[in-house]
N, C-alpha and C. Protein backbone atom coordinates (compact mmCIF):
# COMPACT_ATOMS: atom_id res chain seq x y z
N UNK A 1 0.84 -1.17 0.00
CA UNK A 1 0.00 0.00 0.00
C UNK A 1 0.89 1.24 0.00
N UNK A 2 0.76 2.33 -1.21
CA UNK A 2 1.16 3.87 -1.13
C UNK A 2 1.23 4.11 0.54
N UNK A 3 2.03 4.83 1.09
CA UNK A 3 1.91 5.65 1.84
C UNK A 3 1.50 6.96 2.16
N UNK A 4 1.17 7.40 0.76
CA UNK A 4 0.36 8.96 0.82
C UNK A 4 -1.09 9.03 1.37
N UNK A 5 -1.85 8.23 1.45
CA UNK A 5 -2.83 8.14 2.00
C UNK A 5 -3.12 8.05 3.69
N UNK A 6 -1.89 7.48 4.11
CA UNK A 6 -1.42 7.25 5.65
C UNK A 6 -1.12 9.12 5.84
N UNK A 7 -0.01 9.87 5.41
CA UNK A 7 0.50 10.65 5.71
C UNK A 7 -0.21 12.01 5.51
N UNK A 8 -1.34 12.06 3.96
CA UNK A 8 -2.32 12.83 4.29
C UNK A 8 -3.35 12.79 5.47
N UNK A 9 -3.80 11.20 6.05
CA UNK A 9 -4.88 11.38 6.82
C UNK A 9 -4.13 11.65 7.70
N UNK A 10 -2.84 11.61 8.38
CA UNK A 10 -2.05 12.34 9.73
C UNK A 10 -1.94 13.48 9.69
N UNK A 11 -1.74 13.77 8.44
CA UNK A 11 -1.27 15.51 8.11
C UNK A 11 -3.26 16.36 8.57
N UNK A 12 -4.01 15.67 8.10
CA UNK A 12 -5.17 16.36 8.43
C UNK A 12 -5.94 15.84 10.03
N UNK A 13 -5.38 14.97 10.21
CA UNK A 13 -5.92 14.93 12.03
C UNK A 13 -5.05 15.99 12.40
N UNK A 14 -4.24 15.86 12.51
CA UNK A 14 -2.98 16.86 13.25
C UNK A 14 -3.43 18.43 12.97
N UNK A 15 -4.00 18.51 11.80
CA UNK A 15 -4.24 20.08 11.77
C UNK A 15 -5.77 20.67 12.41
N UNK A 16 -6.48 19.47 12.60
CA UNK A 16 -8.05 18.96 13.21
C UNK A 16 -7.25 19.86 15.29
N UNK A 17 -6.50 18.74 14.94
CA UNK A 17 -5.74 18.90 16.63
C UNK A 17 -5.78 19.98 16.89
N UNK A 18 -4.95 20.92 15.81
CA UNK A 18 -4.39 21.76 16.62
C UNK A 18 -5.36 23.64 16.82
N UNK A 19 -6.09 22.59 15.15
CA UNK A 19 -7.96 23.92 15.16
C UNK A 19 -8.38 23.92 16.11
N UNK A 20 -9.01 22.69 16.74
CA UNK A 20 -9.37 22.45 18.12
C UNK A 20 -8.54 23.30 19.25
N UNK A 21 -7.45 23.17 19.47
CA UNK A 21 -6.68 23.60 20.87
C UNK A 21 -7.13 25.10 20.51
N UNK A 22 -6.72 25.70 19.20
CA UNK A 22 -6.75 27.02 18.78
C UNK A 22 -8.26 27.79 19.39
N UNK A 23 -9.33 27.26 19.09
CA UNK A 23 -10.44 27.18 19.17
C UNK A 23 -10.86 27.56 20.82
N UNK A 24 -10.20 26.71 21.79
CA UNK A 24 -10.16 26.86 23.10
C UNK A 24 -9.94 27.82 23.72
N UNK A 25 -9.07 29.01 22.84
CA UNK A 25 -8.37 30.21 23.61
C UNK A 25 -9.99 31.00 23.68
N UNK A 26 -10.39 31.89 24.43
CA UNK A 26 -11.37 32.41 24.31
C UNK A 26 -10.87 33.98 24.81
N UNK A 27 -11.34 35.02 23.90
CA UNK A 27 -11.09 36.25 23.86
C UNK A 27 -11.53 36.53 24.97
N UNK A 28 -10.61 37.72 25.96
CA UNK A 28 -11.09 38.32 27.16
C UNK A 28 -12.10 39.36 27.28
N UNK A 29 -13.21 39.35 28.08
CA UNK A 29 -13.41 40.43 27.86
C UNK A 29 -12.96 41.65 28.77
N UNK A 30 -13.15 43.02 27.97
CA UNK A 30 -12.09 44.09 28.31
C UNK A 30 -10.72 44.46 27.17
N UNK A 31 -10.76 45.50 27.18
CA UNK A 31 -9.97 46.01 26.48
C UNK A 31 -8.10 46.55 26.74
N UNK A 32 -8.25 45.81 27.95
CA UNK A 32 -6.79 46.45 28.38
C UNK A 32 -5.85 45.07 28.76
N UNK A 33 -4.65 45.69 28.74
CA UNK A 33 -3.73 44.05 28.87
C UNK A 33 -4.09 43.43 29.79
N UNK A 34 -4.62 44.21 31.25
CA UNK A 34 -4.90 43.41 32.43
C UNK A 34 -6.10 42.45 32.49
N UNK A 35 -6.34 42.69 31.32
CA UNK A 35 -7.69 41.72 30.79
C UNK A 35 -7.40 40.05 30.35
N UNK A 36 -5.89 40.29 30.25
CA UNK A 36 -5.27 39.17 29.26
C UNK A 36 -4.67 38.04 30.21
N UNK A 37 -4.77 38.89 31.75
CA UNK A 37 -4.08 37.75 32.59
C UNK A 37 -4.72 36.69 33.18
N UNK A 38 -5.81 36.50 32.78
CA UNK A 38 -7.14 35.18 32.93
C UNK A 38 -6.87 34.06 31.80
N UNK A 39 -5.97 34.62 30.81
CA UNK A 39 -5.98 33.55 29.27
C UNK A 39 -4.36 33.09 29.55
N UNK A 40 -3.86 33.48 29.96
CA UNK A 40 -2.14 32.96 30.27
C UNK A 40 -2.07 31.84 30.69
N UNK A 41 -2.56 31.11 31.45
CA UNK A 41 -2.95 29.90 32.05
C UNK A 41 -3.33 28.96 30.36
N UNK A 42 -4.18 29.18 29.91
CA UNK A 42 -4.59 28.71 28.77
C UNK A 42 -4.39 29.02 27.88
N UNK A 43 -3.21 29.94 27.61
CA UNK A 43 -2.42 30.46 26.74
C UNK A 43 -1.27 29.60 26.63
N UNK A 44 -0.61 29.40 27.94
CA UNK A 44 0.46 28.82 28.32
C UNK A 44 0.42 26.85 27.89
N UNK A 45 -0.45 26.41 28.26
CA UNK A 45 -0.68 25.28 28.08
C UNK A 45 -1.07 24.82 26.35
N UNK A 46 -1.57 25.89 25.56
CA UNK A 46 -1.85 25.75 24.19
C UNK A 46 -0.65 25.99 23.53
N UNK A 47 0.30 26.41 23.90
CA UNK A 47 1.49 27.07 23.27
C UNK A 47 2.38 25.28 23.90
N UNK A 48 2.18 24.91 24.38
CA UNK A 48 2.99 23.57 24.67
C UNK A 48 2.66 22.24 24.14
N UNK A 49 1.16 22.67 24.15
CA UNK A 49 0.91 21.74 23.30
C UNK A 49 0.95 21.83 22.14
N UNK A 50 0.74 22.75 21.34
CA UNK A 50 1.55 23.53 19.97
C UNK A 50 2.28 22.82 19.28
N UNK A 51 3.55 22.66 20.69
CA UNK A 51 4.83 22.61 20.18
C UNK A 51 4.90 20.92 20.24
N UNK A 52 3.78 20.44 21.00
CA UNK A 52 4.56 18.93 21.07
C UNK A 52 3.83 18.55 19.82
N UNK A 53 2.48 18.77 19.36
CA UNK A 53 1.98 18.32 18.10
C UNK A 53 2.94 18.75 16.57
N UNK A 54 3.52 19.63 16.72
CA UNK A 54 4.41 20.30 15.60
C UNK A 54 5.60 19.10 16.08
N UNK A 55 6.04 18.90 17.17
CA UNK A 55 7.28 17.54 17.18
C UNK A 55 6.85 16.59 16.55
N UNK A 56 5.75 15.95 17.22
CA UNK A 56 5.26 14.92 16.57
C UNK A 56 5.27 14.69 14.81
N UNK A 57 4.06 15.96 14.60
CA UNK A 57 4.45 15.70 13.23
C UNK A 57 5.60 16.25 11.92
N UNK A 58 6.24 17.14 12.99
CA UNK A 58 7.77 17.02 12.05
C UNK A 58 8.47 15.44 11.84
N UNK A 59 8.70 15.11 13.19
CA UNK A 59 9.02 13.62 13.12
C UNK A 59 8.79 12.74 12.44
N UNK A 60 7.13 12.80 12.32
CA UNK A 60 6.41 11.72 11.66
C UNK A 60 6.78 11.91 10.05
N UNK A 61 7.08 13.29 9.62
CA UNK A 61 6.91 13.13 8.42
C UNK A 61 8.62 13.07 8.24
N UNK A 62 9.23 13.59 9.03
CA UNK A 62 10.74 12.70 8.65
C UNK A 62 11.14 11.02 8.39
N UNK A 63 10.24 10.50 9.66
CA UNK A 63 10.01 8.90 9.47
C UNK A 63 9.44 8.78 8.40
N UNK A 64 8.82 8.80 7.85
CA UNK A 64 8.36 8.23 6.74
C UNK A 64 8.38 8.61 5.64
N UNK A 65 9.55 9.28 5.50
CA UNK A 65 11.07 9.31 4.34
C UNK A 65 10.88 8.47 3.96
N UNK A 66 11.41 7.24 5.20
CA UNK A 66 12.31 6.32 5.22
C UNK A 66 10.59 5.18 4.82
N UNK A 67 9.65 5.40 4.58
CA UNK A 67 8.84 4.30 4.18
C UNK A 67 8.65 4.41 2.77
N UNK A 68 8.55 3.30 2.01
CA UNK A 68 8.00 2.91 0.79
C UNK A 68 7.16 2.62 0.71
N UNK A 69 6.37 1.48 1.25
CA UNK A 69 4.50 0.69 1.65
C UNK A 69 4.89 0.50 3.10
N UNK A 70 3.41 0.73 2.93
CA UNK A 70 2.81 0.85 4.50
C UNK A 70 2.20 -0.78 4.79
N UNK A 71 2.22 -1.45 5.74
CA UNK A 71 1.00 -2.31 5.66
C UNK A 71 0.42 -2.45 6.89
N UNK A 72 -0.84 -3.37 6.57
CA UNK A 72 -1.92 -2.58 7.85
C UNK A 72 -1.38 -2.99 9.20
N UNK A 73 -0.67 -2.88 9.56
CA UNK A 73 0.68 -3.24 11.09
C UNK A 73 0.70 -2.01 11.17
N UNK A 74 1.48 -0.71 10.14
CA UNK A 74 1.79 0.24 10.11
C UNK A 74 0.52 1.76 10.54
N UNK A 75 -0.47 0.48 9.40
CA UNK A 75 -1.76 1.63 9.40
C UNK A 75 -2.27 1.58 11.31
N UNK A 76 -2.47 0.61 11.91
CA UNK A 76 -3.06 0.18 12.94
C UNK A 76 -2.03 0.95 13.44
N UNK A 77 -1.25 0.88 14.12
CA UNK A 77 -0.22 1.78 14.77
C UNK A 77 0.48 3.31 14.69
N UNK A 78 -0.07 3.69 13.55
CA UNK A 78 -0.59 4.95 13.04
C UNK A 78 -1.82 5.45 13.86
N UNK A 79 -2.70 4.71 13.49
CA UNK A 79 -3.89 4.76 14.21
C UNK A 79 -3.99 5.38 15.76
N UNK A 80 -3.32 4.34 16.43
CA UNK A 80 -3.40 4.17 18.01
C UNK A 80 -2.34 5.92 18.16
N UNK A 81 -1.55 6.24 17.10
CA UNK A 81 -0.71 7.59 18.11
C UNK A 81 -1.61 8.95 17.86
N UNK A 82 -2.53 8.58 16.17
CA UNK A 82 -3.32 9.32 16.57
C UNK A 82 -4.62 9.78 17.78
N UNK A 83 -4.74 8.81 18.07
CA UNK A 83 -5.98 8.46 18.95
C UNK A 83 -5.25 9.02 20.04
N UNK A 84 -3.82 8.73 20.81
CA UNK A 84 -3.64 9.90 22.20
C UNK A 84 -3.20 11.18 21.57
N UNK A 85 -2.69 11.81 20.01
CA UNK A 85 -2.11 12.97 19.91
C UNK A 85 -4.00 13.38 20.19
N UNK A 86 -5.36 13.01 19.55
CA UNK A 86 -6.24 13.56 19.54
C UNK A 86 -6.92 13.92 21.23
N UNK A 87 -6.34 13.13 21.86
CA UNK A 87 -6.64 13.54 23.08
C UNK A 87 -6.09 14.93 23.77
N UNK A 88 -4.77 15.49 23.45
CA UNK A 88 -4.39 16.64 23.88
C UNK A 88 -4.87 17.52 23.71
N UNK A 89 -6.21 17.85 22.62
CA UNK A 89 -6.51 19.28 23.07
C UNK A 89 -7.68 18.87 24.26
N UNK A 90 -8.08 17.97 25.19
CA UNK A 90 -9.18 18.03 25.95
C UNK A 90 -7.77 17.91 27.34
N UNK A 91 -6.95 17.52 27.19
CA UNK A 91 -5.97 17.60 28.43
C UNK A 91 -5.42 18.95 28.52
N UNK A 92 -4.99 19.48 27.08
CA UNK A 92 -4.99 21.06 27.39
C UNK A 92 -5.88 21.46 27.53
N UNK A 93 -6.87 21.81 27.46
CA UNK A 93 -7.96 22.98 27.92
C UNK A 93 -8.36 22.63 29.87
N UNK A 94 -8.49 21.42 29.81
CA UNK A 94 -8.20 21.18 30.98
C UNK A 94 -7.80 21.61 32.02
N UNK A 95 -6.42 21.52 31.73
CA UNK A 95 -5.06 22.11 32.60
C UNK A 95 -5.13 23.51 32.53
N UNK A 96 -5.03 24.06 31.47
CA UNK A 96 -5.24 25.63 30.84
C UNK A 96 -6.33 26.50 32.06
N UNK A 97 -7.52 25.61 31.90
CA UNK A 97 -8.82 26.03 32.50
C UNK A 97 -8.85 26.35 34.18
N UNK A 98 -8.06 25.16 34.30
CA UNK A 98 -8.19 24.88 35.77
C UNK A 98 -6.80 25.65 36.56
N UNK A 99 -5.72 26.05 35.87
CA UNK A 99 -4.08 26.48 36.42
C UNK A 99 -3.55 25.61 36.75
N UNK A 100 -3.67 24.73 36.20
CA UNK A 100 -2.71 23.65 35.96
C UNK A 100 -2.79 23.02 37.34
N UNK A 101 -3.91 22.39 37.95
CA UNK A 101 -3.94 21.49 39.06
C UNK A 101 -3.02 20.12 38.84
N UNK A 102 -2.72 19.55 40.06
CA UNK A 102 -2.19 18.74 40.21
C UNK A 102 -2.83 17.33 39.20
N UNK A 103 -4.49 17.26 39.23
CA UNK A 103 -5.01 16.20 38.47
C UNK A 103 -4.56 16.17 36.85
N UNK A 104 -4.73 17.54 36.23
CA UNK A 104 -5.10 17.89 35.19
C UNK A 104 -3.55 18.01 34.46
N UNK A 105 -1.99 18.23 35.07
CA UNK A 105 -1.05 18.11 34.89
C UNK A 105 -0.75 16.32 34.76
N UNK A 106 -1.01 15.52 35.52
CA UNK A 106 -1.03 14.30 35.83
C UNK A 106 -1.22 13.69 34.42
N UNK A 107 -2.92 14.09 33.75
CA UNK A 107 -3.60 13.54 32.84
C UNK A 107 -2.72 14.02 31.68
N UNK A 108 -2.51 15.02 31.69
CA UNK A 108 -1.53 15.48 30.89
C UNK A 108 -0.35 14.73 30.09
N UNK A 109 0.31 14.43 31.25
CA UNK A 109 1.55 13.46 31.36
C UNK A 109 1.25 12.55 31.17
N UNK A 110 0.29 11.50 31.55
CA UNK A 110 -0.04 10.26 30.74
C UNK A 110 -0.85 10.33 29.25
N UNK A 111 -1.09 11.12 28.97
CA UNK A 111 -1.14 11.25 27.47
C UNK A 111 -0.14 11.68 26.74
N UNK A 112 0.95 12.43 27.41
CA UNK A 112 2.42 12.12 26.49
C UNK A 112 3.01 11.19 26.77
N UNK A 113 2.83 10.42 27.55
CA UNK A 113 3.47 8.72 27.72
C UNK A 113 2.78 8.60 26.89
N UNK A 114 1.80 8.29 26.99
CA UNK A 114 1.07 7.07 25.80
C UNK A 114 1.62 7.33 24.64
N UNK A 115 1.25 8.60 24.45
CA UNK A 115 1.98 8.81 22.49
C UNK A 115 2.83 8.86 22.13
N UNK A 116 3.87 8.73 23.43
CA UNK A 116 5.34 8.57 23.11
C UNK A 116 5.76 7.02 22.61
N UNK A 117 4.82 5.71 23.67
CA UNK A 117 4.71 4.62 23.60
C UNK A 117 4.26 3.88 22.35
N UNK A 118 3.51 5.20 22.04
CA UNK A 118 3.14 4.88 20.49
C UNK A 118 3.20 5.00 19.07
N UNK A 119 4.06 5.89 19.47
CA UNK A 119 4.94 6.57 18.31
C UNK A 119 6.29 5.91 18.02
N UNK A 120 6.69 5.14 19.52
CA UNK A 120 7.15 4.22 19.35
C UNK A 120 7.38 2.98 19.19
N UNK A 121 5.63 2.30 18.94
CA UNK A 121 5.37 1.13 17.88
C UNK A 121 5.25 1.53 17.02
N UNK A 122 5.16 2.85 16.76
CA UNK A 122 4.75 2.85 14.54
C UNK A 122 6.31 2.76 14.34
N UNK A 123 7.28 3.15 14.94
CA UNK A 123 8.61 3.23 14.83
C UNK A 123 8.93 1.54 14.67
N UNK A 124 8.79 0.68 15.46
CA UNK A 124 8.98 -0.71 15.65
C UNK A 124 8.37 -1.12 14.47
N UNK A 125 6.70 -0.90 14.08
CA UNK A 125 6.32 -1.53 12.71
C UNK A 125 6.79 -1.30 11.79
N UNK A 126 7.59 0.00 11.55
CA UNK A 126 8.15 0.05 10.55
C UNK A 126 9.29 -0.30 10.56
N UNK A 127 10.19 -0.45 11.13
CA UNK A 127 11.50 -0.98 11.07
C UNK A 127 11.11 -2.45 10.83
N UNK A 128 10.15 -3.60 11.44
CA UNK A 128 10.17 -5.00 11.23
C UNK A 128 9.49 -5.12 9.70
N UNK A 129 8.82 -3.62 9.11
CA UNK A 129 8.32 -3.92 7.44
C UNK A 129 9.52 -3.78 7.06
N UNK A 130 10.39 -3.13 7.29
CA UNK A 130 11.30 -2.89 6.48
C UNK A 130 12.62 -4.10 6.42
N UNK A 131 12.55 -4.70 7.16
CA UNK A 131 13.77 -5.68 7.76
C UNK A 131 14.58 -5.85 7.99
N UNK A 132 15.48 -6.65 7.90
CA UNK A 132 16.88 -6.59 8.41
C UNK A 132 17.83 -5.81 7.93
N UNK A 133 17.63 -4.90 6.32
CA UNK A 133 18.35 -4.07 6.30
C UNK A 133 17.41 -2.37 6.39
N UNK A 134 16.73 -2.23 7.46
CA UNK A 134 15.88 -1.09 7.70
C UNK A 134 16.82 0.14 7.48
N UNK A 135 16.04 1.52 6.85
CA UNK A 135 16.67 2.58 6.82
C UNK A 135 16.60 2.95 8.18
N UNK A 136 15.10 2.99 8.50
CA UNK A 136 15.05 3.54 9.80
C UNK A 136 15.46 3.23 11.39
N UNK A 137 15.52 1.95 11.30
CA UNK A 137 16.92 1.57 12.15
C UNK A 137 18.04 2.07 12.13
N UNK A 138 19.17 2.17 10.98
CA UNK A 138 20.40 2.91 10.70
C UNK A 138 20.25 4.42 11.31
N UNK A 139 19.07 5.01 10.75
CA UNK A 139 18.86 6.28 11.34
C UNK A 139 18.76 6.48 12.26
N UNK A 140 18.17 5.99 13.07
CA UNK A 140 17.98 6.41 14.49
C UNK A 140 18.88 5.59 15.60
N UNK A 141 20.17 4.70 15.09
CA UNK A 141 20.68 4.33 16.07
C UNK A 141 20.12 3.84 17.24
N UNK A 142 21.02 4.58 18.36
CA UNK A 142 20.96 3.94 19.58
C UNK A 142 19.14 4.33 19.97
N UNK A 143 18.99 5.65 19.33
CA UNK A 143 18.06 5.98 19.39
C UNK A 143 17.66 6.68 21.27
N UNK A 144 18.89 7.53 22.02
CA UNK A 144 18.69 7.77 23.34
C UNK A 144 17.46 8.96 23.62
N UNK A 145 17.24 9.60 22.69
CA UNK A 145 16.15 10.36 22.66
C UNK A 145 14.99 10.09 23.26
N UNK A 146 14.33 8.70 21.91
CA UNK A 146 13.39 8.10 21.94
C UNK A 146 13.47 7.23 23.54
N UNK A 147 14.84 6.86 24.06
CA UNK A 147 14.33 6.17 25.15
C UNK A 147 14.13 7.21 25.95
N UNK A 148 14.74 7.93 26.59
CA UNK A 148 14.82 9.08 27.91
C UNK A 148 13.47 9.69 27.93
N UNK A 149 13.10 10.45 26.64
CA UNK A 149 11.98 10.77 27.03
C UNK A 149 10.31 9.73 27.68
N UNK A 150 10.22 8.59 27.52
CA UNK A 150 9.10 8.03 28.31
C UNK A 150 9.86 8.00 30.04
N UNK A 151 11.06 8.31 29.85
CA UNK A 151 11.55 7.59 30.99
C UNK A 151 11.62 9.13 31.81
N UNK A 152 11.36 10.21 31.33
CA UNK A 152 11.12 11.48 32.00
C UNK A 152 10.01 11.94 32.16
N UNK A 153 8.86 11.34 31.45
CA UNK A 153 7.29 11.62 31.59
C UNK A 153 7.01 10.71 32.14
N UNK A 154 7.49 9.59 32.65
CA UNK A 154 7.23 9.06 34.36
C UNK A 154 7.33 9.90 35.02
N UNK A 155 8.75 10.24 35.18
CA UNK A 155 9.43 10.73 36.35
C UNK A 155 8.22 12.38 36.57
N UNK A 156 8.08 12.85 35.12
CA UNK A 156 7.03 14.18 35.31
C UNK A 156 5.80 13.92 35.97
N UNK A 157 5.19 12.67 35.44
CA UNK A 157 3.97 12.07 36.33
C UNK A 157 4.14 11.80 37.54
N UNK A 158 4.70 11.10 38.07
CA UNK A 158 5.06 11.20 39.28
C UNK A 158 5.77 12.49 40.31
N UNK A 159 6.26 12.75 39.46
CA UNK A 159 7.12 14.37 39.99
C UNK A 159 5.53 15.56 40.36
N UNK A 160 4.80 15.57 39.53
CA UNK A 160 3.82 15.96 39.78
C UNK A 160 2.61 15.93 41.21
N UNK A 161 2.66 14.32 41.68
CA UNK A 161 2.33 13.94 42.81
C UNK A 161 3.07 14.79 44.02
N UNK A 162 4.28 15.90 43.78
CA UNK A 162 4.34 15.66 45.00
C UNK A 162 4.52 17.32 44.68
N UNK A 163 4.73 17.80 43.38
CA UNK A 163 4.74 18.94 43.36
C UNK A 163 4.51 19.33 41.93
N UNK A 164 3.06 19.89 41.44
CA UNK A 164 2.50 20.10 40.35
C UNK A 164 3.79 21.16 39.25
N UNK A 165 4.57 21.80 40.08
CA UNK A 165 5.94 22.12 38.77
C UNK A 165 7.15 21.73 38.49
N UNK A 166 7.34 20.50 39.23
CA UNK A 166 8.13 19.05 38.81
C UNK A 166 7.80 18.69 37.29
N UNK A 167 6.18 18.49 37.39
CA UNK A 167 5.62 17.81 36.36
C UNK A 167 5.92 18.93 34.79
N UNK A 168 5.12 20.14 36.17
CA UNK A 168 5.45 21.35 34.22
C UNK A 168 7.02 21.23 33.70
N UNK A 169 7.34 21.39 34.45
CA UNK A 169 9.15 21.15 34.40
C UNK A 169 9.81 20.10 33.46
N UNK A 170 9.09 19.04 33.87
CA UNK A 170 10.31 18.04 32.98
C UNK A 170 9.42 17.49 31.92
N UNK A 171 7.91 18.38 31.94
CA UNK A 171 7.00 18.11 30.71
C UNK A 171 7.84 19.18 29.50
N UNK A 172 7.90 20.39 29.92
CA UNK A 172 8.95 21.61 28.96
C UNK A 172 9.99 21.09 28.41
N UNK A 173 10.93 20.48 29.35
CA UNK A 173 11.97 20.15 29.23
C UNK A 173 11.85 18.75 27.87
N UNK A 174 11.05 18.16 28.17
CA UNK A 174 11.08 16.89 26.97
C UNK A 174 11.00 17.77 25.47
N UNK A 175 9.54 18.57 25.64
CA UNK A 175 9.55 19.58 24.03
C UNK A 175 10.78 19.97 23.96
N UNK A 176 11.80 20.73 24.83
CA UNK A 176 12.89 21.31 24.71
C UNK A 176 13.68 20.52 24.24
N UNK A 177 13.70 19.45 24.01
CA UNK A 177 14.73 18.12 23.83
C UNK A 177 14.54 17.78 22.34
N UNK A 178 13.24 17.86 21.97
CA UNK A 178 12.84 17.48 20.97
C UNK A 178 12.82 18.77 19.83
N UNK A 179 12.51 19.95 20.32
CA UNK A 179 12.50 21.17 19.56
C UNK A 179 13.30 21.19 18.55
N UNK A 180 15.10 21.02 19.09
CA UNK A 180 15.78 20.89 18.11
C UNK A 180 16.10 19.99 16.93
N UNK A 181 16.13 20.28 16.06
CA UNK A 181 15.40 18.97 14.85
C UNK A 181 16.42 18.28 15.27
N UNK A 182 15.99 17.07 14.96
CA UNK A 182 16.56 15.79 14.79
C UNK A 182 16.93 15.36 13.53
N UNK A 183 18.16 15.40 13.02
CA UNK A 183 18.80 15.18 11.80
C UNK A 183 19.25 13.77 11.43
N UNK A 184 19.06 12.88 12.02
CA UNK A 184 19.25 11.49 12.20
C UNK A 184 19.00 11.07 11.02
N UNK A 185 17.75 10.98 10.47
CA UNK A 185 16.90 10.53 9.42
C UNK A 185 17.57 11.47 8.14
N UNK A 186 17.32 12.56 8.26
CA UNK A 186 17.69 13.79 7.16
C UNK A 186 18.77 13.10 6.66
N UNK A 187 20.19 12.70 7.23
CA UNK A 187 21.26 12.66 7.30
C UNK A 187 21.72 11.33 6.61
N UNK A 188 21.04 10.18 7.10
CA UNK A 188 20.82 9.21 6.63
C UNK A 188 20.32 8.52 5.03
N UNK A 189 19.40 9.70 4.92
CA UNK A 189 18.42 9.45 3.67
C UNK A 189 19.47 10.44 2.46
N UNK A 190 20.12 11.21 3.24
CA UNK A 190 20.71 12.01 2.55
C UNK A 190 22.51 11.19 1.99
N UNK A 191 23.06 10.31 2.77
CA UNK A 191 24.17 9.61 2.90
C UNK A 191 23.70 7.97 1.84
N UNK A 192 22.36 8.07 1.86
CA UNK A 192 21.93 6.85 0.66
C UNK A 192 22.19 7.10 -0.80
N UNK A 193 21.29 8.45 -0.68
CA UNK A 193 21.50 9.23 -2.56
C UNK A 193 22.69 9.56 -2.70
N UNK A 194 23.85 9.76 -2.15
CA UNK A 194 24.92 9.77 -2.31
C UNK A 194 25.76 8.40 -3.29
């Protein structure tokens, strides 16, 4: 199976996503800046989540450079990262809504586990379509990125339990990790056509 059909329907959930979060900000009323400090809270939390849906799908569409056919292993696991990226705009508005309570940070954090978990089976399906000589294996190496971060959105989930800006903290800190592109793939795909 083409893969353009996979990467348009991601390319248009993802922009669904992020209408939605957009959608959430709600104009203050009042006309003066001091009007604006009720939306910062939910300003703040839309602007993070922003940035992790823009990771995601920079990523995604770097990975799948490296695909030729998709098959339904790939599609199904596609599937499942959309299904928690679609959950973040109801965890942001949430958090946004509320100032970031301890619950609503929590829920937060287990919806970037999950889609981290799951972004890292579409990663696994595609490397076992591809096989033993996978591009996307070569590319991503050891791959320490991909591990640290589930292993810091524990630590944020839990960090959260005992102090709700533990959690904001090493939730920032993962986008911050990821912000800077990742050239792995680029580099790779680029060292083939050579």
């Amino acid at each position: 199976m083409n893969k353009g059909r996979l990467e348009a329907f991601t390319d248009g959930v993802l922009a669904i996503i992020i209408t939605i979060m957009v959608l959430e900000l709600k104009v203050p009323h009042g006309g003066d800046f001091k009007d604006l400090q009720g939306v910062f809270p939910v300003f703040g939390s839309y602007v993070l989540s922003f940035i992790y849906v823009a990771i995601y799908w920079n990523n995604h569409h770097h990975m799948m450079q490296t695909v030729k056919e998709v098959s339904g292993t790939i599609l199904w696991a596609n599937i499942h990262l959309l299904f928690w990226l679609s959950l973040i705009p109801f965890v942001t508005g949430w958090m946004g809504e509320n100032d970031f309570t301890t619950a609503s940070v929590f829920l937060y954090g287990i919806v970037l586990l999950c889609a981290a978990i799951a972004y890292f089976i579409l990663q696994n399906a595609i490397i076992k379509n591809q096989g033993k000589d996978s591009i996307l294996k070569a590319a991503l190496g050891r791959d320490i990125k991909g591990k640290v971060s589930p292993i810091l959105y524990v630590c944020g989930i839990v960090g959260t339990l005992v102090d709700v800006r533990i959690g904001e903290a090493i939730f920032v800190l993962v986008a911050l990790l990821w912000l800077i592109p990742d050239k792995r793939i680029e580099n790779k795909l680029k060292d083939l056509s050579q």
